[in-house]
C-alpha atoms as a PDB file:
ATOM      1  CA  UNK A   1       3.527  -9.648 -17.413  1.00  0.00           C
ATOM      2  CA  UNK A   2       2.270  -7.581 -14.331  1.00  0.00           C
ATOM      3  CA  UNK A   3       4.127  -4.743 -13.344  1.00  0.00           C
ATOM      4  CA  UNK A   4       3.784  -2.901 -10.212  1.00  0.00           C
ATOM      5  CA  UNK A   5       6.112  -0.362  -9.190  1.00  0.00           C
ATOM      6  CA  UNK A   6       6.134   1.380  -5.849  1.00  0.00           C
ATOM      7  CA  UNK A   7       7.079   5.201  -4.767  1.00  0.00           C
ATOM      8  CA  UNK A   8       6.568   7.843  -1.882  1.00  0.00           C
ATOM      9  CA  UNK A   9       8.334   6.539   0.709  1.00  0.00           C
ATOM     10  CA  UNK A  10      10.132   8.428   2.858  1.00  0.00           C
ATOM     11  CA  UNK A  11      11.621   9.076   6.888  1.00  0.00           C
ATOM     12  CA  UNK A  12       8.634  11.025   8.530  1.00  0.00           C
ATOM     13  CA  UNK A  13       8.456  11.670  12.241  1.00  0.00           C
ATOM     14  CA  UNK A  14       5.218  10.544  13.948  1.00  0.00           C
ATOM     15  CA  UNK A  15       2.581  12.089  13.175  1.00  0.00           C
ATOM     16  CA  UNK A  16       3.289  12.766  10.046  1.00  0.00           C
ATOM     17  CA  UNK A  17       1.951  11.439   6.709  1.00  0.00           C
ATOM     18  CA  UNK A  18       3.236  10.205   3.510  1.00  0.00           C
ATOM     19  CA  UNK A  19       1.460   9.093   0.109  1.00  0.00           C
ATOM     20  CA  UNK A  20       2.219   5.922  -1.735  1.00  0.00           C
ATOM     21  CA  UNK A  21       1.647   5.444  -5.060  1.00  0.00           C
ATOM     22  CA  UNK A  22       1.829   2.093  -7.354  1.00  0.00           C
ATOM     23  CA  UNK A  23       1.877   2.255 -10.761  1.00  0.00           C
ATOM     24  CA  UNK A  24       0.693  -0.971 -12.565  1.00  0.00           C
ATOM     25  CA  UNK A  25       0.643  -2.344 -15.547  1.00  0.00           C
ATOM     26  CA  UNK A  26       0.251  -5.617 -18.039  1.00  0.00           C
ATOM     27  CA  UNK A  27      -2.975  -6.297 -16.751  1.00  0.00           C
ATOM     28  CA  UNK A  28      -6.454  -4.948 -16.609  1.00  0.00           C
ATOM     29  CA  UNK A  29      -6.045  -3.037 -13.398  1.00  0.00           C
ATOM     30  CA  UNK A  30      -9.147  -1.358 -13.516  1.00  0.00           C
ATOM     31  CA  UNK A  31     -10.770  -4.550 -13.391  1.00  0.00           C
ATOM     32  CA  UNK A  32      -8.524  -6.275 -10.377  1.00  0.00           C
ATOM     33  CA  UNK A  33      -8.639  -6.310  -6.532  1.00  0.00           C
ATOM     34  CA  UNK A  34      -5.666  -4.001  -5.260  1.00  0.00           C
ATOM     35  CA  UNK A  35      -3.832  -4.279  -2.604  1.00  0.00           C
ATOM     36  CA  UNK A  36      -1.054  -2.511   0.274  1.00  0.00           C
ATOM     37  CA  UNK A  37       1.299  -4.616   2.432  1.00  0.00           C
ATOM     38  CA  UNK A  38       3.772  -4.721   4.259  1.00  0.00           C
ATOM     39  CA  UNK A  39       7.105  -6.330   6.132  1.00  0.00           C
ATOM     40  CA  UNK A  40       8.478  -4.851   9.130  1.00  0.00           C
ATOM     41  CA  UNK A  41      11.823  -5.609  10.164  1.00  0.00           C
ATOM     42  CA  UNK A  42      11.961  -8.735  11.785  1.00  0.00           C
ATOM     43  CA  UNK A  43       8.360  -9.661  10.972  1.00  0.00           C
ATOM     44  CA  UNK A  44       6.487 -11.632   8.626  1.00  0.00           C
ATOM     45  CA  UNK A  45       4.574 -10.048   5.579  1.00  0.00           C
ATOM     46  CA  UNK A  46       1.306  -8.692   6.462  1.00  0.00           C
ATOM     47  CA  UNK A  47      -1.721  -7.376   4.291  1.00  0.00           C
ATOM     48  CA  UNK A  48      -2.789  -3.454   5.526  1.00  0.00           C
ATOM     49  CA  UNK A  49      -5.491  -2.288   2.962  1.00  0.00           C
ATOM     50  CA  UNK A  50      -7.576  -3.526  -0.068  1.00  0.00           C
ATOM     51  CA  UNK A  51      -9.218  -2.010  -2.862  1.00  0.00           C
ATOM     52  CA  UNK A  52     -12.483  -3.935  -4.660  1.00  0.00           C
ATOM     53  CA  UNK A  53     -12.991  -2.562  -8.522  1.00  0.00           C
ATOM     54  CA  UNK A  54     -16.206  -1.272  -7.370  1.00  0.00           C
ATOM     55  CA  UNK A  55     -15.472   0.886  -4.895  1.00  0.00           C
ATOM     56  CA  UNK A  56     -15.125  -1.037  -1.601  1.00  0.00           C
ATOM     57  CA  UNK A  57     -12.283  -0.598   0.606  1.00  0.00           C
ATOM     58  CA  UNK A  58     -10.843  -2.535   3.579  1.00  0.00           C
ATOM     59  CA  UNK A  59      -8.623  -1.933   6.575  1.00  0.00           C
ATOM     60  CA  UNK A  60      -6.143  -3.707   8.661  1.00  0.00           C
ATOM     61  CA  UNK A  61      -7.528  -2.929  12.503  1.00  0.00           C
ATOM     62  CA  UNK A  62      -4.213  -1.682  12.486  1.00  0.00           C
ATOM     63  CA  UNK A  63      -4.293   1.229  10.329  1.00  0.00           C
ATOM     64  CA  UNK A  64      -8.392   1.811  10.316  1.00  0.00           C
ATOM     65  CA  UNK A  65      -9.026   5.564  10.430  1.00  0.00           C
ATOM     66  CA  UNK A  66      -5.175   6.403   9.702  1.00  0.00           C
ATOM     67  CA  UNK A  67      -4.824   5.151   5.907  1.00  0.00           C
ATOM     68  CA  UNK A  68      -6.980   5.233   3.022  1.00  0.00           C
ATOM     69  CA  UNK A  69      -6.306   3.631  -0.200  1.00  0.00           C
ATOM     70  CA  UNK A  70      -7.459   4.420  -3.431  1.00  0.00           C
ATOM     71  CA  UNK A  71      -6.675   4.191  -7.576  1.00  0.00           C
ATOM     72  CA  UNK A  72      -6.951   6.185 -10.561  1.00  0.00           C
ATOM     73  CA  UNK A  73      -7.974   3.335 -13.377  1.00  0.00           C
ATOM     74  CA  UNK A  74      -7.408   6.277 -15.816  1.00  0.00           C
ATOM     75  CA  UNK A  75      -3.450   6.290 -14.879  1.00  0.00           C
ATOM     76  CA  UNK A  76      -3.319   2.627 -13.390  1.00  0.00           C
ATOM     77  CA  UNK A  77      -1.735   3.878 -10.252  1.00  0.00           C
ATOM     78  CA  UNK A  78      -2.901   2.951  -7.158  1.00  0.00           C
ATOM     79  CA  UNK A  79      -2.429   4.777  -3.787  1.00  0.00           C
ATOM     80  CA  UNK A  80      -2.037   4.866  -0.526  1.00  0.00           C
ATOM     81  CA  UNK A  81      -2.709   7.972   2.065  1.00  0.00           C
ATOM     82  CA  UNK A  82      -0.954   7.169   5.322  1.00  0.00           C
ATOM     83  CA  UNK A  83      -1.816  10.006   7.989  1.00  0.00           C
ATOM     84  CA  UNK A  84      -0.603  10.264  11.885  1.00  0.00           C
ATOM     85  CA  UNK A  85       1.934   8.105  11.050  1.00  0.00           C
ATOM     86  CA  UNK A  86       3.597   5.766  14.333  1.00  0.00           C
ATOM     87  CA  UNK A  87       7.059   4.087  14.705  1.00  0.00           C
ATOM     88  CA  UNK A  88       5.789   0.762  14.968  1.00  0.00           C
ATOM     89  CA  UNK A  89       4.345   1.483  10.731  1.00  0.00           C
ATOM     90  CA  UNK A  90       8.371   1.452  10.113  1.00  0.00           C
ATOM     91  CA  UNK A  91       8.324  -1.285   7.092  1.00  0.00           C
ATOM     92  CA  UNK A  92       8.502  -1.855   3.066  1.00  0.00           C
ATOM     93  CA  UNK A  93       4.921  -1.378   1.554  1.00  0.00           C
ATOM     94  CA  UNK A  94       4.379  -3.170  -1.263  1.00  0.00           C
ATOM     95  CA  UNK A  95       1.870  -2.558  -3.590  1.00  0.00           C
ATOM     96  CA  UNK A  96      -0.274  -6.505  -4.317  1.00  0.00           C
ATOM     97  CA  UNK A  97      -3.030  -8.047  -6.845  1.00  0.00           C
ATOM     98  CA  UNK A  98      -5.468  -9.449  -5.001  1.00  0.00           C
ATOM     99  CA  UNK A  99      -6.763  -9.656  -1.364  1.00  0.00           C
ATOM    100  CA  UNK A 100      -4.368 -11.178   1.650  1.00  0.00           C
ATOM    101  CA  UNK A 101      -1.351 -12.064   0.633  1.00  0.00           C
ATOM    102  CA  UNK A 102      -1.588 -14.091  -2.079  1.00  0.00           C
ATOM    103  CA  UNK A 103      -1.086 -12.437  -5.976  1.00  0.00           C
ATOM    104  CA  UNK A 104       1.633 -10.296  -7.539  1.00  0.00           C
ATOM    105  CA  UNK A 105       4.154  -7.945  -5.336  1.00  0.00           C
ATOM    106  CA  UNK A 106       6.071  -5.206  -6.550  1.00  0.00           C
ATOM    107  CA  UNK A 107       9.597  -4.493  -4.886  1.00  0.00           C
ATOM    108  CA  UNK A 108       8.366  -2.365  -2.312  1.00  0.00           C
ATOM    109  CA  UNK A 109       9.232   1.283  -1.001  1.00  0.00           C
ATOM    110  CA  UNK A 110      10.529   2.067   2.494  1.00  0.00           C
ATOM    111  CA  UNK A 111       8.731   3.767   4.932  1.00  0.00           C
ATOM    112  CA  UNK A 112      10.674   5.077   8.507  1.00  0.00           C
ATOM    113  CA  UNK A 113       9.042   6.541  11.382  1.00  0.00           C
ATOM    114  CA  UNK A 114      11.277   7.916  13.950  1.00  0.00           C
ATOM    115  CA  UNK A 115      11.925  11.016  15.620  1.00  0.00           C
END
């Protein structure tokens, strides 16, 4: 059954950055759309940043130009770059098959910004 098991987060102060990483399994993930999202307190799920098997990425407006995701098919792990970080990112990422938010999500990792 699909796997997908988040790590990296941390408590950062702005402006700083943090890597995610998701490793997946029981499924060809080399072959799958990949995804990041997220759930800040208090808010609904949202989707932040996709990753298309060939090579294409896309961005939330939200994070454009601050995160960049990415995957190593070799390892199955899929990551997540998150630079010049802000306290309103404060939320579990989850690591997703699949564009939006529909698909497969892991448990999630916390990530706090804060002074």
């Amino acid at each position: 059954q699909v796997q997908l098991v988040e790590s990296g987060g941390d408590s950062v102060q702005p402006g700083g950055s943090l890597r995610l990483s998701c490793a997946a399994s029981g499924f060809p993930f080399g072959t799958y759309y990949m995804s990041w999202g997220r759930q800040a307190p208090g808010n609904q799920r949202e989707w932040v940043a996709g990753d298309n098997p060939r090579g294409r990425t896309d961005y939330a407006d939200s994070v454009k130009g601050r995160f960049t995701i990415s995957r190593d098919n070799n390892k199955n792990i899929l990551y997540l770059q998150m630079n010049s970080l802000k306290p309103e990112y404060t939320a579990v990422y989850y690591c997703k098959t699949g564009s939006g938010l529909s698909g497969n999500w892991g448990q999630g990792t916390q990530v706090t910004v804060s002074p």
